[in-house]
Protein backbone atom coordinates (compact mmCIF):
# COMPACT_ATOMS: atom_id res chain seq x y z
CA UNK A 1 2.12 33.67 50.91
CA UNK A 2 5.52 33.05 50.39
CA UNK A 3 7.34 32.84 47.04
CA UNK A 4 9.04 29.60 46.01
CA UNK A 5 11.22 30.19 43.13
CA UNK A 6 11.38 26.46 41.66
CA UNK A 7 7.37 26.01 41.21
CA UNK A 8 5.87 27.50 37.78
CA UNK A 9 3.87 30.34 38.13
CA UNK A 10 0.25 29.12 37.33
CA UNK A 11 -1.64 30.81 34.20
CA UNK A 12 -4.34 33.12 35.64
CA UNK A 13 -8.03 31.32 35.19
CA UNK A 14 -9.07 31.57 31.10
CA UNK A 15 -5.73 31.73 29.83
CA UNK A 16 -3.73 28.23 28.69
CA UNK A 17 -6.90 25.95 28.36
CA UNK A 18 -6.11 25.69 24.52
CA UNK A 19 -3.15 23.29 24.80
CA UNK A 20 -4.82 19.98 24.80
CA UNK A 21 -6.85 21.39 21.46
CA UNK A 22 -3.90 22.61 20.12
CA UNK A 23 -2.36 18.96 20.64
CA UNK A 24 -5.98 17.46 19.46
CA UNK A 25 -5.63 19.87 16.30
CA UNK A 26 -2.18 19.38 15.52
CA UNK A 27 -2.76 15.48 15.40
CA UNK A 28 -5.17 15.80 13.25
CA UNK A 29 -2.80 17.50 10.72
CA UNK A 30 -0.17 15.29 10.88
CA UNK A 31 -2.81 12.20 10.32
CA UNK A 32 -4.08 13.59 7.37
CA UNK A 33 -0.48 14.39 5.80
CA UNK A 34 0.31 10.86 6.60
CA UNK A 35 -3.16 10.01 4.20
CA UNK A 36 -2.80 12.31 1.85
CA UNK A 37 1.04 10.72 1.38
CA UNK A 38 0.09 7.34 1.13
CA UNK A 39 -2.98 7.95 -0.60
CA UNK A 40 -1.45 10.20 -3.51
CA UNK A 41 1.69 7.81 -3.83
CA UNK A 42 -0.43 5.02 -4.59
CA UNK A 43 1.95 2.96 -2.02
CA UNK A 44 5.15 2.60 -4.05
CA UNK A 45 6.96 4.93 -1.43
CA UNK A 46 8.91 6.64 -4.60
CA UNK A 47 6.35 6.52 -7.26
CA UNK A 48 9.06 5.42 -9.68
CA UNK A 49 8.72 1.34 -9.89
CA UNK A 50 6.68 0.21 -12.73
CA UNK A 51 3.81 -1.60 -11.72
CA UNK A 52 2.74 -2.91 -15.12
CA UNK A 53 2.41 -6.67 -15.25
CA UNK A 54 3.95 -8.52 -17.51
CA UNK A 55 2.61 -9.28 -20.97
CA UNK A 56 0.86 -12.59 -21.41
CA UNK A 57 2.89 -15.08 -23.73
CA UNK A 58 0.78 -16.22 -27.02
CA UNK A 59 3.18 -19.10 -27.54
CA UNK A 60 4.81 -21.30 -25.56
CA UNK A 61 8.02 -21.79 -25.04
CA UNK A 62 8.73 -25.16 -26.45
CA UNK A 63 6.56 -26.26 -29.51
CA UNK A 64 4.25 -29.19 -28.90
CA UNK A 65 5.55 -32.97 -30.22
CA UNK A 66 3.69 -33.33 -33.47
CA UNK A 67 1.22 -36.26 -33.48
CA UNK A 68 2.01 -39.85 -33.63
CA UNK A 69 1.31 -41.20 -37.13
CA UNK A 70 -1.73 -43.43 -38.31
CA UNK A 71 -1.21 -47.30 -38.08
CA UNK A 72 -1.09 -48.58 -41.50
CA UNK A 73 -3.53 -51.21 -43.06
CA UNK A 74 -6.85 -49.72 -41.30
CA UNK A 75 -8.57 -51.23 -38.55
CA UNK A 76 -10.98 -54.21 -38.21
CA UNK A 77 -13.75 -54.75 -36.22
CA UNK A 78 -14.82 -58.32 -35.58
CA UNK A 79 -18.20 -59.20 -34.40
């Protein structure tokens, strides 16, 4: 065998066969920080905007035109 200097060395057999749990693991992690952010900011990003809504209005805004008056002298009814 000759020695090449610009190939890695291979691990020996049973050593380095954790990395793809590692990565599995490690994703994991990060997609339940990203949950547990989202999740415990309710969405706002901040958690500083107020997300009350607005109180309902018991009058409105312009008053309504007051009725028309009564014709005078009564009505008839012919049969």
């Amino acid at each position: 065998m000759s020695y090449e200097p610009n190939v890695p060395k291979a691990p020996p057999p049973g050593e380095g066969g954790n990395r793809a749990l590692y990565f599995i693991v490690g994703g994991l992690v990060v997609l339940a920080a990203v949950f547990v952010f989202i999740f415990t900011n309710n969405g706002t990003g901040t958690g500083t905007q107020d997300t009350a809504a607005p109180a309902a209005t018991t009058e409105p805004a312009t008053p309504a035109p007051a009725p028309a008056p009564a014709p005078e002298g009564g009505t008839t009814t012919t049969q």
